[in-house]
N, C-alpha and C. Protein backbone atom coordinates (compact mmCIF):
# COMPACT_ATOMS: atom_id res chain seq x y z
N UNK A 1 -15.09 -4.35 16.37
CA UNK A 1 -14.27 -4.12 15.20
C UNK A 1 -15.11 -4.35 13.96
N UNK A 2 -15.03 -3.63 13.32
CA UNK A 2 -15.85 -3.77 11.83
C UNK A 2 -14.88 -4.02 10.53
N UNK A 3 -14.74 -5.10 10.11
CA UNK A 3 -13.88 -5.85 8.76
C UNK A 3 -14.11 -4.89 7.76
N UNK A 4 -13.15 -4.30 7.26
CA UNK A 4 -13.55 -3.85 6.02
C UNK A 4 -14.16 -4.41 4.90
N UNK A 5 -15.45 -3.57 4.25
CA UNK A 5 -16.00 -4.62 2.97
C UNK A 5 -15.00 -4.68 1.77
N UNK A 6 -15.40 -5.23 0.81
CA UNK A 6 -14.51 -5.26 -0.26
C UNK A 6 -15.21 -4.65 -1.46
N UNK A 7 -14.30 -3.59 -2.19
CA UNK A 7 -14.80 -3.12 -3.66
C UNK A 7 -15.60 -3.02 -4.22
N UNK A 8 -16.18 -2.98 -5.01
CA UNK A 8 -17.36 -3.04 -5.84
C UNK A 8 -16.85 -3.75 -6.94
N UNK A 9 -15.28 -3.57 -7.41
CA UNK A 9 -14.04 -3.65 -8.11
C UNK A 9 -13.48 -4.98 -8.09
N UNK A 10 -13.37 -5.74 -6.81
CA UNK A 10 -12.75 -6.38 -5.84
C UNK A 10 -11.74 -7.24 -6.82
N UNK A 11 -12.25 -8.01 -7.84
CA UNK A 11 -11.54 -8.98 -8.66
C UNK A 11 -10.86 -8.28 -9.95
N UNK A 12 -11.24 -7.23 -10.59
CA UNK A 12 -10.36 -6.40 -11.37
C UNK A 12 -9.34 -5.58 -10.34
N UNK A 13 -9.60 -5.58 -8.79
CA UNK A 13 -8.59 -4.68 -8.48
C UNK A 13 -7.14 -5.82 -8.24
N UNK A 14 -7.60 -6.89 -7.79
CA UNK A 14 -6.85 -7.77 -7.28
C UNK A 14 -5.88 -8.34 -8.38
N UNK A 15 -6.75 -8.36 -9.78
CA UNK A 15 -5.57 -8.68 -10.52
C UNK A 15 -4.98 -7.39 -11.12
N UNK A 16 -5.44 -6.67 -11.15
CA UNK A 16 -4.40 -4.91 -10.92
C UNK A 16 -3.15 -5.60 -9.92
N UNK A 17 -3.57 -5.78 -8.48
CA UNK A 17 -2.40 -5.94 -7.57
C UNK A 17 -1.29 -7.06 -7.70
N UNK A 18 -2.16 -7.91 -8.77
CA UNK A 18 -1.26 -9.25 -9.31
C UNK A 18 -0.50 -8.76 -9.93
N UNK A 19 -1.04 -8.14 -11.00
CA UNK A 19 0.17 -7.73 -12.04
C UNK A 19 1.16 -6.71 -11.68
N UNK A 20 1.13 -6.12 -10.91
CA UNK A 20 2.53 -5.54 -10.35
C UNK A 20 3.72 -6.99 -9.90
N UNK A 21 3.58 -7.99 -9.76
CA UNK A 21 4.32 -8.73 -9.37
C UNK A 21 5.12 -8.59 -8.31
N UNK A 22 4.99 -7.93 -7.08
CA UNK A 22 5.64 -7.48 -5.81
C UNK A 22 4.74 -7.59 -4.55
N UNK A 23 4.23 -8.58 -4.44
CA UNK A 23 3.32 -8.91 -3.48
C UNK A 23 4.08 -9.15 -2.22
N UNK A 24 5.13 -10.00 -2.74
CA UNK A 24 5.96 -11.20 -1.72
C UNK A 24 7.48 -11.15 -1.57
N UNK A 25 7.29 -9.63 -2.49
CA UNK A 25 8.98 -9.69 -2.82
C UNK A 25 9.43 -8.56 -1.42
N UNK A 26 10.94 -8.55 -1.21
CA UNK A 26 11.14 -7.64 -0.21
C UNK A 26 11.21 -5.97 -0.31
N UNK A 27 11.53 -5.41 0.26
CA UNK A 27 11.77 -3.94 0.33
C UNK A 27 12.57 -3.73 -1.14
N UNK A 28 12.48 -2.49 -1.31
CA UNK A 28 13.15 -1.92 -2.36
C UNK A 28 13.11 -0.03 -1.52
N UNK A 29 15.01 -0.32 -2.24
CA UNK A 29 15.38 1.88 -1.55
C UNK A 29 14.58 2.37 -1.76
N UNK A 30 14.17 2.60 -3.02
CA UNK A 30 13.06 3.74 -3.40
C UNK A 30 11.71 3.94 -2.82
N UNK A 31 11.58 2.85 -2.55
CA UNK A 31 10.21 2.19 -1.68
C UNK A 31 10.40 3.03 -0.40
N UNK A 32 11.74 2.76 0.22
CA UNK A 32 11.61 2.66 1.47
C UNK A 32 11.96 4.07 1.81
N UNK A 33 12.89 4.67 0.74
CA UNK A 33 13.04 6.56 0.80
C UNK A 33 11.78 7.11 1.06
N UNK A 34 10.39 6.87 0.13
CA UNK A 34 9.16 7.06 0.29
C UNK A 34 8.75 7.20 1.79
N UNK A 35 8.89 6.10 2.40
CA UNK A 35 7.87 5.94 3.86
C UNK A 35 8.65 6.77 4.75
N UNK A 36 10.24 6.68 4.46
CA UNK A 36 11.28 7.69 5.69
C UNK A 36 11.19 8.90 5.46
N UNK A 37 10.34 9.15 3.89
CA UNK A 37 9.58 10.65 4.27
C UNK A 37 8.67 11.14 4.85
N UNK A 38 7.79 10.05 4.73
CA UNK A 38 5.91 10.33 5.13
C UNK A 38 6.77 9.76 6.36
N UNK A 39 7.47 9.29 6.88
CA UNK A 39 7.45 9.49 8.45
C UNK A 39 8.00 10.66 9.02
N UNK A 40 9.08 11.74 8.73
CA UNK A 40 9.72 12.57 8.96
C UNK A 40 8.61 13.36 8.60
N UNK A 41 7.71 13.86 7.45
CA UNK A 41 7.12 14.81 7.27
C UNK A 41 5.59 14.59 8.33
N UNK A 42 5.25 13.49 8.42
CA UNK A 42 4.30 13.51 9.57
C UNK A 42 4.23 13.23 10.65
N UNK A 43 5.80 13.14 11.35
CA UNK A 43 6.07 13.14 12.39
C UNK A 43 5.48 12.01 13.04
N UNK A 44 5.44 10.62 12.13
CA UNK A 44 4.88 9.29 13.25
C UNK A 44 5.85 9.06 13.26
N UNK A 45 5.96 7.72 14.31
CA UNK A 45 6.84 6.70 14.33
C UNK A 45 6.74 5.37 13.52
N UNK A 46 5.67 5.54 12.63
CA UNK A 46 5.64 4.65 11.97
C UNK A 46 5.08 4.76 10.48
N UNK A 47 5.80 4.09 9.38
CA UNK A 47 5.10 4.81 7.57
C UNK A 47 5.48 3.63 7.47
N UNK A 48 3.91 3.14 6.50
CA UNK A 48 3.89 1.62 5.19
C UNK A 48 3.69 2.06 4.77
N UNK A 49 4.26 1.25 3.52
CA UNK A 49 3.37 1.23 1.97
C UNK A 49 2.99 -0.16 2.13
N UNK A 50 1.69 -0.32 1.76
CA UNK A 50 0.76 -1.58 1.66
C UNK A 50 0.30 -1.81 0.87
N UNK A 51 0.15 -3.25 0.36
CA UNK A 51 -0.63 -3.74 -0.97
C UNK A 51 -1.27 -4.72 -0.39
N UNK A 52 -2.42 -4.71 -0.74
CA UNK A 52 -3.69 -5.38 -0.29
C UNK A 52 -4.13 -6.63 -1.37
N UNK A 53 -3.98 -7.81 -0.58
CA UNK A 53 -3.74 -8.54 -2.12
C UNK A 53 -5.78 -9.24 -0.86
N UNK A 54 -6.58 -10.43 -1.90
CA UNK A 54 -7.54 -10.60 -0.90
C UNK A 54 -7.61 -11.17 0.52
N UNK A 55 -6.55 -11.62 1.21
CA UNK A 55 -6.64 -12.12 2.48
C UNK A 55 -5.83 -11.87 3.26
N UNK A 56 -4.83 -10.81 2.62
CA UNK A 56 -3.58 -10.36 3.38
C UNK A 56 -2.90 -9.11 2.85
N UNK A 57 -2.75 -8.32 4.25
CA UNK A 57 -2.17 -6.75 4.05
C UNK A 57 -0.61 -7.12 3.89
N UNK A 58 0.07 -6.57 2.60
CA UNK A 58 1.47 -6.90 2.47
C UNK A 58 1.93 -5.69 2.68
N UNK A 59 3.43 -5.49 3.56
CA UNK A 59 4.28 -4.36 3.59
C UNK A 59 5.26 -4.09 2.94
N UNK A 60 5.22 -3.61 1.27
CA UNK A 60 6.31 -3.58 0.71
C UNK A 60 7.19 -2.95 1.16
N UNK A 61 7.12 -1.86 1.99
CA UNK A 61 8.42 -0.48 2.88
C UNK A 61 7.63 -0.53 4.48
N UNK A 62 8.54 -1.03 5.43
CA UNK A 62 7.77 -0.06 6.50
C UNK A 62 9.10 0.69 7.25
N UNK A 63 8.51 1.47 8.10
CA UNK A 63 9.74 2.15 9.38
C UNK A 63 8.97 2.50 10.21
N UNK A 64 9.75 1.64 11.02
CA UNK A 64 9.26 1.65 12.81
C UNK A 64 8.63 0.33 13.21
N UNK A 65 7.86 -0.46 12.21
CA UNK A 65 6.97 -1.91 12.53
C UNK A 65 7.89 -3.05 12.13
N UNK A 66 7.80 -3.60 12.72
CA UNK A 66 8.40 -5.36 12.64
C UNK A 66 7.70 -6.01 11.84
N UNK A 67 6.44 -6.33 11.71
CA UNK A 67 5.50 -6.67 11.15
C UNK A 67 5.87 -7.17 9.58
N UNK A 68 5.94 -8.25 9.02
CA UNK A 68 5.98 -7.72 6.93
C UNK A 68 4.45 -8.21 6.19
N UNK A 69 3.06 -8.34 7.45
CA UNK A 69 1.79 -8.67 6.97
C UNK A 69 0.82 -8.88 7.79
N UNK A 70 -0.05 -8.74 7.57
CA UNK A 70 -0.97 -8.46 8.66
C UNK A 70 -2.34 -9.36 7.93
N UNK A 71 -3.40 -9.77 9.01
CA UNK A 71 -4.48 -10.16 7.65
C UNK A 71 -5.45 -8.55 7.42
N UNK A 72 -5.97 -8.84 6.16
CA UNK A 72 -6.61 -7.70 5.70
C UNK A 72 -7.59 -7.47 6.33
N UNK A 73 -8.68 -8.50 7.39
CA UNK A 73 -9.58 -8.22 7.92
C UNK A 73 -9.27 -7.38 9.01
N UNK A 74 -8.35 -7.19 9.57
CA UNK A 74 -8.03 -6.03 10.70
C UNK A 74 -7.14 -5.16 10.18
N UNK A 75 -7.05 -5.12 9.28
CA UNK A 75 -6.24 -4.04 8.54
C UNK A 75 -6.82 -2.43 8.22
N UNK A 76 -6.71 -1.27 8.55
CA UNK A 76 -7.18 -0.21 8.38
C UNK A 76 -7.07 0.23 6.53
N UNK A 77 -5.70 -0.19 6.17
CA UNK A 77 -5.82 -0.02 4.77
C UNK A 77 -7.00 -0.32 3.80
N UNK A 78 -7.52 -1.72 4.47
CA UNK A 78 -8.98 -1.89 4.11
C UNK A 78 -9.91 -0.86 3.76
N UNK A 79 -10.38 -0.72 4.84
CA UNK A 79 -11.12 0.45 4.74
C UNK A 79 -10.84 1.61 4.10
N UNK A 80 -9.38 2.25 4.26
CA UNK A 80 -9.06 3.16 3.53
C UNK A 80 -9.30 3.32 2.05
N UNK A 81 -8.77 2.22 1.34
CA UNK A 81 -9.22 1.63 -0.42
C UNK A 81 -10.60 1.79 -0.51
N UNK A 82 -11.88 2.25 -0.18
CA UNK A 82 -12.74 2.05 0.01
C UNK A 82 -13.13 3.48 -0.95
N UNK A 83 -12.25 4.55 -0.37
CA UNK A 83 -12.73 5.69 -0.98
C UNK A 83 -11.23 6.08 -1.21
N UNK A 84 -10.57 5.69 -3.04
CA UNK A 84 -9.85 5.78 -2.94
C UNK A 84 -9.33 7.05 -3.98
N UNK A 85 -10.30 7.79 -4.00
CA UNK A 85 -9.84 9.43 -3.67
C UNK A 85 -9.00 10.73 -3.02
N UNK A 86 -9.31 9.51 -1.62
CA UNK A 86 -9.93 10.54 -0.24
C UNK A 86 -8.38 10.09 0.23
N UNK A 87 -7.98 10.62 1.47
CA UNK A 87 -7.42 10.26 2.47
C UNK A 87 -8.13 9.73 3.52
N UNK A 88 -7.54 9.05 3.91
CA UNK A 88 -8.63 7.85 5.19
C UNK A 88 -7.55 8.26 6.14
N UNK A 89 -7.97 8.86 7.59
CA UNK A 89 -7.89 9.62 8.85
C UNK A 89 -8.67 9.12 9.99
N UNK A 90 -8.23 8.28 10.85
CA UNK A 90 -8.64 8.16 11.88
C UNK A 90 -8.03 9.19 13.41
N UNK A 91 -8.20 9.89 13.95
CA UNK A 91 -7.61 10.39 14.72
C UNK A 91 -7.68 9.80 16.15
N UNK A 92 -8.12 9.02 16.76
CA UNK A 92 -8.07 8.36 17.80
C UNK A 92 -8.67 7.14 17.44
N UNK A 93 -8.67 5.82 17.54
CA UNK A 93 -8.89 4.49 17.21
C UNK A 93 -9.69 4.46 18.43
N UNK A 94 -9.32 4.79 19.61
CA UNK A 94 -10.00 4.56 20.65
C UNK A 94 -11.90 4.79 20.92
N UNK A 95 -11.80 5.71 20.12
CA UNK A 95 -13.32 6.73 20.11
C UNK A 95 -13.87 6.38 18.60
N UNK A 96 -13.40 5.45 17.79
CA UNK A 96 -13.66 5.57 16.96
C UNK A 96 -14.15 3.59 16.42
N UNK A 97 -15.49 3.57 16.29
CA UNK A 97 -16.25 2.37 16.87
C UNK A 97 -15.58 1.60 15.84
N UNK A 98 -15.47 1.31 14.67
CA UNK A 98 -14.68 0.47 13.68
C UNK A 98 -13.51 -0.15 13.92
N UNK A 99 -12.70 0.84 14.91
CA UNK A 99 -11.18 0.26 15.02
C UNK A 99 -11.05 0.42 16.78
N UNK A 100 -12.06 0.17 17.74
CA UNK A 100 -11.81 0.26 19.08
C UNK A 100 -11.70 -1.33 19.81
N UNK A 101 -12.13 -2.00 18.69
CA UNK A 101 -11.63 -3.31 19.55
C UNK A 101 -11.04 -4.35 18.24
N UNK A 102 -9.99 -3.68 17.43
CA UNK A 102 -9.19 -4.53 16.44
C UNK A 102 -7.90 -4.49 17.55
N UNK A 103 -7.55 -5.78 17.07
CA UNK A 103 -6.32 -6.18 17.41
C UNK A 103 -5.06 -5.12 17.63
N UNK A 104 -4.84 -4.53 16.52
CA UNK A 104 -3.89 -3.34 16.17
C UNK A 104 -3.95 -2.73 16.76
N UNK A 105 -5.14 -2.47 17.31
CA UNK A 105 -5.68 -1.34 18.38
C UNK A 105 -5.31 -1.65 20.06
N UNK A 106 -5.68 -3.17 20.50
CA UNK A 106 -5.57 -3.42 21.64
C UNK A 106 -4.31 -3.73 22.00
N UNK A 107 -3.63 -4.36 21.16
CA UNK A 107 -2.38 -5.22 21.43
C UNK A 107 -1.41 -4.10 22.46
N UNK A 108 -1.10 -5.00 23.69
CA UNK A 108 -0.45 -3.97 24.38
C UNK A 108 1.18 -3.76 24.18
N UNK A 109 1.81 -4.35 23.23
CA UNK A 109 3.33 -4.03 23.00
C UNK A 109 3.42 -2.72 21.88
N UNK A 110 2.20 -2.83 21.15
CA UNK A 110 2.13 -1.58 20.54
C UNK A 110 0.59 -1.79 19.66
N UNK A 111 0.45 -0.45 20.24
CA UNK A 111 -1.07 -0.03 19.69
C UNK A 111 -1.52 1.00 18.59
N UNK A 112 -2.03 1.08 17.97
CA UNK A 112 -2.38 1.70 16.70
C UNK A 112 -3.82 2.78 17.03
N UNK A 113 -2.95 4.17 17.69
CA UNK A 113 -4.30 4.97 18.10
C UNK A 113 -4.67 6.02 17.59
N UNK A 114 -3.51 6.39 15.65
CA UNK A 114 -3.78 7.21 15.21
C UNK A 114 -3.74 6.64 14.12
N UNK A 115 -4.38 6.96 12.49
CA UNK A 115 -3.93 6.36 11.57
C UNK A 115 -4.37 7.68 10.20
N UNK A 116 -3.32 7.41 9.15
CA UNK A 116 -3.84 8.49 7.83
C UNK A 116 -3.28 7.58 6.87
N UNK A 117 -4.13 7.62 5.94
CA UNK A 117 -3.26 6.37 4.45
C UNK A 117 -3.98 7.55 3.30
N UNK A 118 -3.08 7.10 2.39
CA UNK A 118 -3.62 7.36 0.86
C UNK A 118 -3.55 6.28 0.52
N UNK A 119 -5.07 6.11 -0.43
CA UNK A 119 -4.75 4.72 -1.58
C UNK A 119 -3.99 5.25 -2.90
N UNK A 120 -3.37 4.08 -3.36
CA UNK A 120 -2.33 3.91 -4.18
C UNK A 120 -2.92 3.61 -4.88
N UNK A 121 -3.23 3.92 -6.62
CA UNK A 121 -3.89 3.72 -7.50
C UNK A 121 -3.17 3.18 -8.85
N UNK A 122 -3.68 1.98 -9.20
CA UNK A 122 -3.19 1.68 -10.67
C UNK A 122 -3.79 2.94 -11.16
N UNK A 123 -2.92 2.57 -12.63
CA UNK A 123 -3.58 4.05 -13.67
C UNK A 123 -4.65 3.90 -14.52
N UNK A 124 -5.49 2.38 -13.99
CA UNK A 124 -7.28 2.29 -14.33
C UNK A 124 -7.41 3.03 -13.30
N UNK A 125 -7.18 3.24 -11.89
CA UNK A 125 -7.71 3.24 -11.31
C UNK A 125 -8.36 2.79 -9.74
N UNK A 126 -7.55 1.36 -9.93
CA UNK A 126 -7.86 0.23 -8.77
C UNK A 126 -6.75 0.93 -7.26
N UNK A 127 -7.37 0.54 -6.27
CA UNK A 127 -7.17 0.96 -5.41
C UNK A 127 -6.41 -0.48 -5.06
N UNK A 128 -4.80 -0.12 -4.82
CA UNK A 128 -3.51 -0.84 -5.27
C UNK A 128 -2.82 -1.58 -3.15
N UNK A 129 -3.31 -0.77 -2.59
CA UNK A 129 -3.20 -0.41 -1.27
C UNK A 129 -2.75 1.23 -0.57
N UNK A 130 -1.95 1.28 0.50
CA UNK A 130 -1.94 2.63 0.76
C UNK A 130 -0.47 3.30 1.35
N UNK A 131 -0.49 4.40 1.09
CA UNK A 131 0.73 4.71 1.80
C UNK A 131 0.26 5.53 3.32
N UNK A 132 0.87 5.26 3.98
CA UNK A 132 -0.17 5.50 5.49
C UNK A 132 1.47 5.75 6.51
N UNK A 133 0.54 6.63 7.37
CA UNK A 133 1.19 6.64 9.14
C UNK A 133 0.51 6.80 10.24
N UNK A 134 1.49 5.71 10.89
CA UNK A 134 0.45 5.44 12.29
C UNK A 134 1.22 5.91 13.58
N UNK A 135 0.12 6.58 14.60
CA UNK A 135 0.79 7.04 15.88
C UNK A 135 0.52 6.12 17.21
N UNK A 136 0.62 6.25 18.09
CA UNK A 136 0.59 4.98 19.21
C UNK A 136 -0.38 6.48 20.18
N UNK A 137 -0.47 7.64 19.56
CA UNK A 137 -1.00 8.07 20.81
C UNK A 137 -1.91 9.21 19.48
N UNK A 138 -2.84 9.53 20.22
CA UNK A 138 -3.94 10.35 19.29
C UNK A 138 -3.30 11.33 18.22
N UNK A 139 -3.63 11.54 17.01
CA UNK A 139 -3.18 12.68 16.49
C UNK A 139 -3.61 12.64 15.00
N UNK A 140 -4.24 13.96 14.31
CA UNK A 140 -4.72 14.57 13.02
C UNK A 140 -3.43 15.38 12.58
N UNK A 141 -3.41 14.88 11.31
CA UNK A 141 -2.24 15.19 10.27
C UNK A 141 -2.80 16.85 10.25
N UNK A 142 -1.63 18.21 10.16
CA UNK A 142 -1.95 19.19 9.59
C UNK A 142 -2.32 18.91 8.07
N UNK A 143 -2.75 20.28 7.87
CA UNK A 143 -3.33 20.15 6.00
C UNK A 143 -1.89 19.81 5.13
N UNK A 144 -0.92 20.73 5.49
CA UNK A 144 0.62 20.43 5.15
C UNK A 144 1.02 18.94 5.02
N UNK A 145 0.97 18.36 5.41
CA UNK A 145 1.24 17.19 6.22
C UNK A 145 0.27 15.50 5.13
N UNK A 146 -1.28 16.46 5.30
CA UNK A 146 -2.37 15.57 4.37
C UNK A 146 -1.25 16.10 2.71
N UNK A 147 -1.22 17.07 2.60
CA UNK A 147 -0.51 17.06 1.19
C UNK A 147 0.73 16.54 0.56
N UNK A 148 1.21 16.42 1.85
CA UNK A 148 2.81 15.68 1.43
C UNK A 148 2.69 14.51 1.36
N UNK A 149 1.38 13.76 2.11
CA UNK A 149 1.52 12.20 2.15
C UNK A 149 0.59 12.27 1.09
N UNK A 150 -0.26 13.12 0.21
CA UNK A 150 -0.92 12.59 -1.21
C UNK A 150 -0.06 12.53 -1.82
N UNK A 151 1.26 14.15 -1.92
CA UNK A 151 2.19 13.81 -2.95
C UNK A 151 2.75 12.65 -3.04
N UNK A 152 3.53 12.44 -2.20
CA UNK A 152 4.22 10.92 -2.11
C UNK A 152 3.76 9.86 -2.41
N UNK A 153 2.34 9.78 -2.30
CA UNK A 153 1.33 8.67 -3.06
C UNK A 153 1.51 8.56 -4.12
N UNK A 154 1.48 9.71 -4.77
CA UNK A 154 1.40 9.64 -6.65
C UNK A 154 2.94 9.65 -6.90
N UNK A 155 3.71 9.73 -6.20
CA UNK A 155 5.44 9.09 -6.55
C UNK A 155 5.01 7.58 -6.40
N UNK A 156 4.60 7.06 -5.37
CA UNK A 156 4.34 5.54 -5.16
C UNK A 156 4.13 5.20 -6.92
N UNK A 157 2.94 5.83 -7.12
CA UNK A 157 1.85 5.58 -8.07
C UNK A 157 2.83 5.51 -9.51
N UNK A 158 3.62 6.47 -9.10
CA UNK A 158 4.48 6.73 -11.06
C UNK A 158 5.57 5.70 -10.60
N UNK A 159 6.41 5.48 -9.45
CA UNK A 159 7.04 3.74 -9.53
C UNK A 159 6.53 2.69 -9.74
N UNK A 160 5.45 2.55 -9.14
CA UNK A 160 4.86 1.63 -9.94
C UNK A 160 4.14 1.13 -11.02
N UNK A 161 3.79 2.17 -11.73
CA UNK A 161 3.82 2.25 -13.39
C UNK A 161 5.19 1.59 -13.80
N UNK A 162 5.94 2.63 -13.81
CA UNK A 162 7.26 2.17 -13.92
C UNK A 162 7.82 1.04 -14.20
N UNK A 163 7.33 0.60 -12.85
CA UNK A 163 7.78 -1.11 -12.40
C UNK A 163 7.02 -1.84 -13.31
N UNK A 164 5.70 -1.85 -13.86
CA UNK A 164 4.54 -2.25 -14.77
C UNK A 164 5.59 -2.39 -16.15
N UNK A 165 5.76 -1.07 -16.39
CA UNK A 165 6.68 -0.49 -17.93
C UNK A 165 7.39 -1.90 -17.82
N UNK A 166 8.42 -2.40 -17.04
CA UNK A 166 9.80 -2.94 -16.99
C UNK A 166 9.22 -4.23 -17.21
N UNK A 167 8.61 -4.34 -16.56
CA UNK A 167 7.67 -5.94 -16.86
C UNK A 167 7.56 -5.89 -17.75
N UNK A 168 6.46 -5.29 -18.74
CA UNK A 168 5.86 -5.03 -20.02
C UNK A 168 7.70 -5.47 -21.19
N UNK A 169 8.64 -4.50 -20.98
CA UNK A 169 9.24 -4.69 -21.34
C UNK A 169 10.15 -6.06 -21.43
N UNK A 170 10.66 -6.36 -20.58
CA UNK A 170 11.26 -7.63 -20.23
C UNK A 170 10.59 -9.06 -20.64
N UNK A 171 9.57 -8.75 -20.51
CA UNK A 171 9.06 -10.10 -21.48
C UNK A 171 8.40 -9.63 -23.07
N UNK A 172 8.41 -8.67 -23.46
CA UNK A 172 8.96 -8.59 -24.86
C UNK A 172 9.77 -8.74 -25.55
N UNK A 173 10.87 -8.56 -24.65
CA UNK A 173 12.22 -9.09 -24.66
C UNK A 173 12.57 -10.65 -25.15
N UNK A 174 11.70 -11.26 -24.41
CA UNK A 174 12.04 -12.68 -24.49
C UNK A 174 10.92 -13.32 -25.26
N UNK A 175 9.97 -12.59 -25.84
CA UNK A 175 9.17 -12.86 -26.86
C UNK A 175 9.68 -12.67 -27.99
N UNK A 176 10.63 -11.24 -28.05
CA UNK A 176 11.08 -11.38 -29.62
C UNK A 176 12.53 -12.30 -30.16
N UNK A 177 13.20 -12.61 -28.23
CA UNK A 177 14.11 -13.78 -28.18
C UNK A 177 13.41 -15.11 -28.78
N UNK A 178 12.81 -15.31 -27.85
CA UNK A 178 12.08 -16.61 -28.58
C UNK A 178 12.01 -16.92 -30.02
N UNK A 179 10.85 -15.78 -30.54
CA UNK A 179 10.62 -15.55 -31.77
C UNK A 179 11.60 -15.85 -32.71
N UNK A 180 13.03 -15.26 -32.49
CA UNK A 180 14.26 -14.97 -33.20
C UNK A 180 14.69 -16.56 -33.29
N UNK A 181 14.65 -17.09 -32.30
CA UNK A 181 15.32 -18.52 -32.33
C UNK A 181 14.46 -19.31 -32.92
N UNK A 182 13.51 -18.99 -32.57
CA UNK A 182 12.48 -20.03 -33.60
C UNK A 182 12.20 -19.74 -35.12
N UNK A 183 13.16 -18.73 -35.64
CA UNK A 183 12.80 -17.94 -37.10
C UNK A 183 14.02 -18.25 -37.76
N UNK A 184 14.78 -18.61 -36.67
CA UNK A 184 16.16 -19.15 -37.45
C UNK A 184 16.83 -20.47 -38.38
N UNK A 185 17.25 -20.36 -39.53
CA UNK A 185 16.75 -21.95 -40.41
C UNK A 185 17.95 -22.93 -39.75
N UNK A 186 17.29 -23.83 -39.34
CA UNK A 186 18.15 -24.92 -39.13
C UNK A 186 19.21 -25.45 -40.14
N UNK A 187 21.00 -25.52 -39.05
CA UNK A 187 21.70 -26.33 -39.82
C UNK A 187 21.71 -27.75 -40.00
């Protein structure tokens, strides 16, 4: 098994992934509408969305896995963030020397022998984690298929701006609260 390296980025990406503030928090619909597409449109039995914080793969949405974290060193999302352009495609784990003797891979209640992610990108840039699906038995996404799970990435990508916005907002909120009470002349 080969650990994924880390970034070039690694500490500007991580506090990218801080400041979303949803590391630890649970599922959200919208989240989870996302993955019950990229699973229906790519026909796995299984779609995350993952955020890769440094020592642990978090599952903000999954369907089909029990799982809500994994560590990042056997994590495929790893690697995927790596080139986070691209789509990261493994088509058999088995034949494929990086992921033929990870855990995910061997575990016999369920095994991880296909995999496709997009990284999820702040809007610097940072590679945020991925939206991915995994098969238990060999299989390459059609081109159809690679395009629907980029689209759905960049929906990930504009909620969580979004989610950024609301933050941004909400404690301006209570900055110009503050402000107000503290500007007010005492009786």
């Amino acid at each position: 098994m080969k650990t994924p390296e880390k970034p070039e980025n690694e500490n500007s990406r991580l506090r990218a992934v801080r400041q979303l503030g949803m590391l630890d928090k649970l599922s959200q619909e919208t989240y989870d509408n996302i993955t019950a597409l990229a699973q229906e449109i790519c026909e796995s039995p299984v779609a995350l969305l993952t955020i890769l914080d440094d020592k642990i793969q978090w599952f903000k949405s999954k369907k089909g896995f029990d799982l809500n974290q994994t560590d990042r060193d056997i994590s495929f999302c790893g690697h995927a963030i790596l080139n986070p352009k691209e789509i990261f495609e493994v088509a058999d784990t088995f034949k494929d020397s990086r992921f033929s003797d990870n855990p995910l891979v061997t575990f016999e209640g369920y095994s991880v022998r296909a995999y496709a992610g997009v990284p999820i990108l702040s809007a610097d840039g940072h590679a945020l984690g991925t939206l991915c699906v995994i098969n238990q038995k060999p299989k390459k996404l059609s081109l159809k298929q690679r395009k629907s799970l980029i689209a759905l990435g960049r929906q990930v990508e504009i909620l969580y701006e979004f989610n950024l916005k609301s933050i941004e907002l909400a404690n301006l909120k209570e900055e110009i609260a503050r402000n107000d009470k503290n500007s007010r002349p005492s009786k």
